[in-house]
Each structure stands twice: as structure tokens, then as C-alpha cells.
Protein backbone atom coordinates (compact mmCIF):
# COMPACT_ATOMS: atom_id res chain seq x y z
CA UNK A 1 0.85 -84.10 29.46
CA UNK A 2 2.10 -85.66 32.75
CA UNK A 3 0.80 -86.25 36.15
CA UNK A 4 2.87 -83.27 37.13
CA UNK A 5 0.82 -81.23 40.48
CA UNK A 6 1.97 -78.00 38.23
CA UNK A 7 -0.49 -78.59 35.70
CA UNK A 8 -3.40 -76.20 35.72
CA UNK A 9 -7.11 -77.03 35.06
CA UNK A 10 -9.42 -74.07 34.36
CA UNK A 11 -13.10 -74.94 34.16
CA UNK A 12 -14.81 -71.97 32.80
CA UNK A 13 -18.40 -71.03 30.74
CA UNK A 14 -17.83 -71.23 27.62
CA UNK A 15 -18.04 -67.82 25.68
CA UNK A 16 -19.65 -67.55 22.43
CA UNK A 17 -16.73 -66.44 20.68
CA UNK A 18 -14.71 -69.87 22.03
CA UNK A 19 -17.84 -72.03 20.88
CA UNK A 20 -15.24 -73.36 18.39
CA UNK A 21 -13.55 -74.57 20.61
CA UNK A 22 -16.09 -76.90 21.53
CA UNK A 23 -17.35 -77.51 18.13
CA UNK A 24 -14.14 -78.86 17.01
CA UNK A 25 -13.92 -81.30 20.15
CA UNK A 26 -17.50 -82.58 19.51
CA UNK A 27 -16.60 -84.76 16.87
CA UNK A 28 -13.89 -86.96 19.09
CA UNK A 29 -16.98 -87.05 21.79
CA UNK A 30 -19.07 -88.80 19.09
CA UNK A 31 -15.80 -91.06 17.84
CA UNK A 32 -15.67 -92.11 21.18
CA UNK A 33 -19.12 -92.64 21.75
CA UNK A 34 -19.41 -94.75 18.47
CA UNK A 35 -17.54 -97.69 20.35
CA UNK A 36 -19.76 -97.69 23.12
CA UNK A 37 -22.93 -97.16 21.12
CA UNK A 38 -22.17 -99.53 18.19
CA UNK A 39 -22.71 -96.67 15.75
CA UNK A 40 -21.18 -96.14 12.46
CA UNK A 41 -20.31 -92.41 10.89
CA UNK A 42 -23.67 -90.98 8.32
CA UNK A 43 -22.93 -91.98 5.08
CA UNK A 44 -20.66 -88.35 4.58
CA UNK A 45 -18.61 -89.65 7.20
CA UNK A 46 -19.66 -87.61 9.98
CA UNK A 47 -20.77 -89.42 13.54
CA UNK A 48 -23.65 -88.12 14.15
CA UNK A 49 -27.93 -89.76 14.05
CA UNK A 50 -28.37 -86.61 11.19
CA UNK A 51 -27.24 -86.92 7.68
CA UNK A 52 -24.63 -83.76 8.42
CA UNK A 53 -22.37 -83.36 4.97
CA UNK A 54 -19.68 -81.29 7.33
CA UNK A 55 -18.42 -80.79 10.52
CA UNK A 56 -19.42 -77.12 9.61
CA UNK A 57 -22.77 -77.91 9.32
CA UNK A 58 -22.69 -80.32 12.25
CA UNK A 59 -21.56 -77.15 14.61
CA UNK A 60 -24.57 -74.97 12.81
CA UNK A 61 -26.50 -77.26 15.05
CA UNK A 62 -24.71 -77.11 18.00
CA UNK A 63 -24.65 -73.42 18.28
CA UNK A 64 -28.01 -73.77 20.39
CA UNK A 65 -25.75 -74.02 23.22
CA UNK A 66 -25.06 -70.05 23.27
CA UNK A 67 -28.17 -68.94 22.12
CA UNK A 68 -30.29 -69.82 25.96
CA UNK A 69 -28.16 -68.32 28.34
CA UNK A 70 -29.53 -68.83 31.89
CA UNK A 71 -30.87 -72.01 29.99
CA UNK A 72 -28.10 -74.10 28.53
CA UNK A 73 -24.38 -73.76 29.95
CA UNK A 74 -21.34 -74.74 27.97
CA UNK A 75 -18.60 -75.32 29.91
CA UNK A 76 -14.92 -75.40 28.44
CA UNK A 77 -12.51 -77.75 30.46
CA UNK A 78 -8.18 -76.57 29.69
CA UNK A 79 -5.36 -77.81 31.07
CA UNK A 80 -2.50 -75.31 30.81
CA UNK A 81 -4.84 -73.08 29.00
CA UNK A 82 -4.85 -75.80 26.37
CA UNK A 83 -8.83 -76.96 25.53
CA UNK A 84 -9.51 -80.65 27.25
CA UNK A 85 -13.35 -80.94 27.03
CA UNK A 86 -16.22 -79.43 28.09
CA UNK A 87 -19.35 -80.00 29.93
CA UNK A 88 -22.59 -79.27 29.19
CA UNK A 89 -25.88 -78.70 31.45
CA UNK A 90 -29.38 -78.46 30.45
CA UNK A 91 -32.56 -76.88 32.18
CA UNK A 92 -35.82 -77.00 31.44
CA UNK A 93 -36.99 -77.20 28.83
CA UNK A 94 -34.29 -78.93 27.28
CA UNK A 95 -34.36 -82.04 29.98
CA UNK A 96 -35.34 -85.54 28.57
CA UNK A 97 -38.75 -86.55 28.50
CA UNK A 98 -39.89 -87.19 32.14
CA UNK A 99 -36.96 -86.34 33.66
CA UNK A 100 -37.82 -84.34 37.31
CA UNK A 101 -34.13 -82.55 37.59
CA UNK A 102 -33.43 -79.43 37.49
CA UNK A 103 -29.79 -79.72 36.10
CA UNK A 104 -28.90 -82.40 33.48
CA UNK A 105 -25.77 -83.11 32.55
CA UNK A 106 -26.41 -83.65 28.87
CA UNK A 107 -23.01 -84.47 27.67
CA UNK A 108 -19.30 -84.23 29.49
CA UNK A 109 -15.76 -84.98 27.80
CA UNK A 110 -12.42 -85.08 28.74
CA UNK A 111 -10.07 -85.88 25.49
CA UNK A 112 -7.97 -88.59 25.47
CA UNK A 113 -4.74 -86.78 26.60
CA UNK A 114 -5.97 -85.83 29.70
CA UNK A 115 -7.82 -89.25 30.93
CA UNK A 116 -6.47 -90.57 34.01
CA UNK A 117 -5.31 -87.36 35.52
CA UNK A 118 -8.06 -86.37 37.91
CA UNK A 119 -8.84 -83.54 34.85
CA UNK A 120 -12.90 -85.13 34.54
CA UNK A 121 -13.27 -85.59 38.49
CA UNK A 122 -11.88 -82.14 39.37
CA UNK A 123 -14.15 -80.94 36.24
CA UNK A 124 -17.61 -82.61 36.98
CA UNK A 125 -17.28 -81.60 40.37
CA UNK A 126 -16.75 -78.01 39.68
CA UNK A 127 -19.26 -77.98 37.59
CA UNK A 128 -21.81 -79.61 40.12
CA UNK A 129 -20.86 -76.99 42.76
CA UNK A 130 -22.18 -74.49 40.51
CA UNK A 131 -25.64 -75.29 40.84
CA UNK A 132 -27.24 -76.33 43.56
CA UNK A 133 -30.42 -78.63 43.33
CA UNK A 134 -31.11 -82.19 41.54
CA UNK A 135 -29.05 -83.32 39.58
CA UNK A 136 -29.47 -86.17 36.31
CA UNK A 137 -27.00 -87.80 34.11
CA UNK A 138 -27.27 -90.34 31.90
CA UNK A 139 -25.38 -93.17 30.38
CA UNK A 140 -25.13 -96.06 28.44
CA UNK A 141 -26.39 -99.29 30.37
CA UNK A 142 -24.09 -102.03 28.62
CA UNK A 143 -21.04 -103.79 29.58
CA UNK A 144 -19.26 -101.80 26.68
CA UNK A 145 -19.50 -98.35 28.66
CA UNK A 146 -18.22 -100.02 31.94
CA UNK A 147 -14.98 -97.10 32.60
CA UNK A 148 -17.78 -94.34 32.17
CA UNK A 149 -20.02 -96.55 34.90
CA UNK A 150 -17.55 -96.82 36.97
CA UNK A 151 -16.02 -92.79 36.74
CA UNK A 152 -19.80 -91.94 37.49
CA UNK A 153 -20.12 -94.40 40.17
CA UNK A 154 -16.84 -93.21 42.13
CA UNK A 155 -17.34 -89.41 41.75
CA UNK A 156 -20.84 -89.68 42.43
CA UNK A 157 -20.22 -91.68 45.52
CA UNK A 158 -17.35 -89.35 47.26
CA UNK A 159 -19.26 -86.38 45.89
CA UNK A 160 -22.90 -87.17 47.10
CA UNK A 161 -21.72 -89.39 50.00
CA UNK A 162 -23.49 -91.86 48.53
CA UNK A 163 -26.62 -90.46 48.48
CA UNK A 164 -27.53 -90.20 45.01
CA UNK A 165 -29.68 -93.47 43.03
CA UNK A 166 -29.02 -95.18 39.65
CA UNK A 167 -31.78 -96.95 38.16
CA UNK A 168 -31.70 -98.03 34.45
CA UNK A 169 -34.09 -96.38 32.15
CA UNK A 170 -35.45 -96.91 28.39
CA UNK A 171 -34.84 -93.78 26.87
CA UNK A 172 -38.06 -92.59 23.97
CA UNK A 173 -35.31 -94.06 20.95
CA UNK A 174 -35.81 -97.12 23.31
CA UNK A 175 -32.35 -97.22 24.31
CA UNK A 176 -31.14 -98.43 27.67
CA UNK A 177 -29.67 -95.70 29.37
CA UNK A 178 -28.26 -95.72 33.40
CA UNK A 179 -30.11 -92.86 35.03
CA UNK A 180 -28.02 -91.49 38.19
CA UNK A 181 -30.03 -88.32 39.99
CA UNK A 182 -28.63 -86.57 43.02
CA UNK A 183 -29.66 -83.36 45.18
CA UNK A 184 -26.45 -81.37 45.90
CA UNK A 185 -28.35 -78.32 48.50
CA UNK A 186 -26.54 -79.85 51.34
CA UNK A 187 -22.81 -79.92 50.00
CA UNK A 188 -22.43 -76.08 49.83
CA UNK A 189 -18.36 -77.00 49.39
């Protein structure tokens, strides 16, 4: 894919009969994540904490996204009707442990092909605009994660006007984690 202005990104909710779709991008989310997070694959292989034997078994798990509608929202990121990433946002109950937002964006991912394009800031702002109210995200503190730092920092500050905070947490696997929590009620774009 090029920079070409033709190219057309479709952020939509994911439908249960695309979860796939998702599913099968997952594991490059975790590959990536593995650099950032010093983690190795389970001993079958698989990047993930849980002792998964397949990627099959892996997505068994992950299915949770389309069973809490109203709840959980998977959303599917294409470009050219070709699948990118996706984005996913939590509500209660499924926030982290004392988190006060009302919309968490538990995990976003743009594949590698698609980097650098404005694909993840035109997604993570659509997404935003869908739901109005505080906002969290979360992301490794280290040096190691410093692009996703500074993607966060940048769309957070043209989105919010720079009036969202970042304060670095210790998350309960006593992990530090860069907490950045925004209200979006007065952006109505």
C-alpha cells in the first residue's frame, strides 16, 4: 500500500461472523508486543501469558469480545476493504482494577503495512467520536515502547486539545504501565 489520498479506510464494529478476522490478526498484536514487553512465545509457541497449544484455542478465548454487546466493542480497521487492525473498547465491568473511565481502550492495532499512513490516527479517532465520556488507555512505560508514547501523545494532544493527563501507573501484575484518561463530551466533531 502507498500513501495514495485514494485509499479507503473503513472503521466498522466488528460482526460476529468477521471475528476471524480479528482472531487471526491477534497473534501479530502479541508478536509485536513481545519486543516491547520482553516476552517470549508459551512453550507451544504461541505469544500469549496462557499455556494456549493453538491459535485455535487462543481465539476460543477471545470470542468474549462478541458475546457482551453494549459491553465490549470490537472494532475492525480495512483499508481498501482489506483487514488492517482493529480496536477494542471495554466498559464496565471489564475496566482494570481502579480504573474511573467509562471507555477503555483495551487494545488497538494497525498491522505493519499500514503504519505511517494516518490509518491508526484516522482509526482511534473514529473510534473516540463514538462514545462520548472518559476515556483510558494504557501503555507500556519504558523507553522500548517510545513510537506508541509518542502516537498516543500526538493524537491525544490534537484530539483533546491537550486536555487529557498521563500519569504512570503499576498495574496489579506490577507492571509499569502509562495511564492517559481524557473526557471527550465537549468535542461533539
Amino acid at each position: 500500500m502507498n500513501n495514495d489520498t485514494n485509499d479507503h479506510i473503513q472503521i466498522t464494529l466488528c460482526r460476529e461472523e468477521e471475528a476471524h478476522m480479528i482472531c487471526n490478526m491477534y497473534p501479530y498484536y502479541l508478536y509485536d508486543l513481545s519486543e516491547i514487553w520482553e516476552r517470549q512465545p508459551n512453550s507451544q509457541g504461541i505469544f500469549d501469558e496462557e499455556e494456549y497449544a493453538t491459535l485455535h484455542q487462543q481465539s476460543d478465548v477471545f470470542l468474549i469480545w462478541w458475546r457482551h454487546p453494549g459491553v465490549l466493542y470490537p472494532w475492525i480497521i480495512r483499508v481498501n476493504g482489506v483487514p488492517a487492525g482493529f480496536a477494542l473498547i471495554a466498559t464496565a465491568p471489564y475496566l482494570p482494577a481502579g480504573s474511573h473511565a467509562q471507555y477503555y481502550l483495551n487494545e488497538f492495532f494497525v498491522m505493519r503495512p499500514f503504519r505511517g499512513q494516518g490509518v491508526a490516527q484516522q482509526a482511534a479517532i473514529h473510534v473516540f467520536d463514538q462514545y462520548q465520556g472518559d476515556w483510558e488507555l494504557q501503555t507500556n512505560a519504558s523507553s522500548r515502547n517510545h513510537h506508541t508514547q509518542s502516537f498516543w501523545n500526538k493524537i491525544l494532544s490534537q484530539y483533546t486539545e491537550n486536555q487529557y493527563s498521563k500519569h504512570e501507573i503499576i498495574d496489579e501484575d506490577q507492571q509499569q504501565l502509562l495511564s492517559y484518561c481524557f473526557n471527550n463530551q465537549q468535542n461533539n466533531k
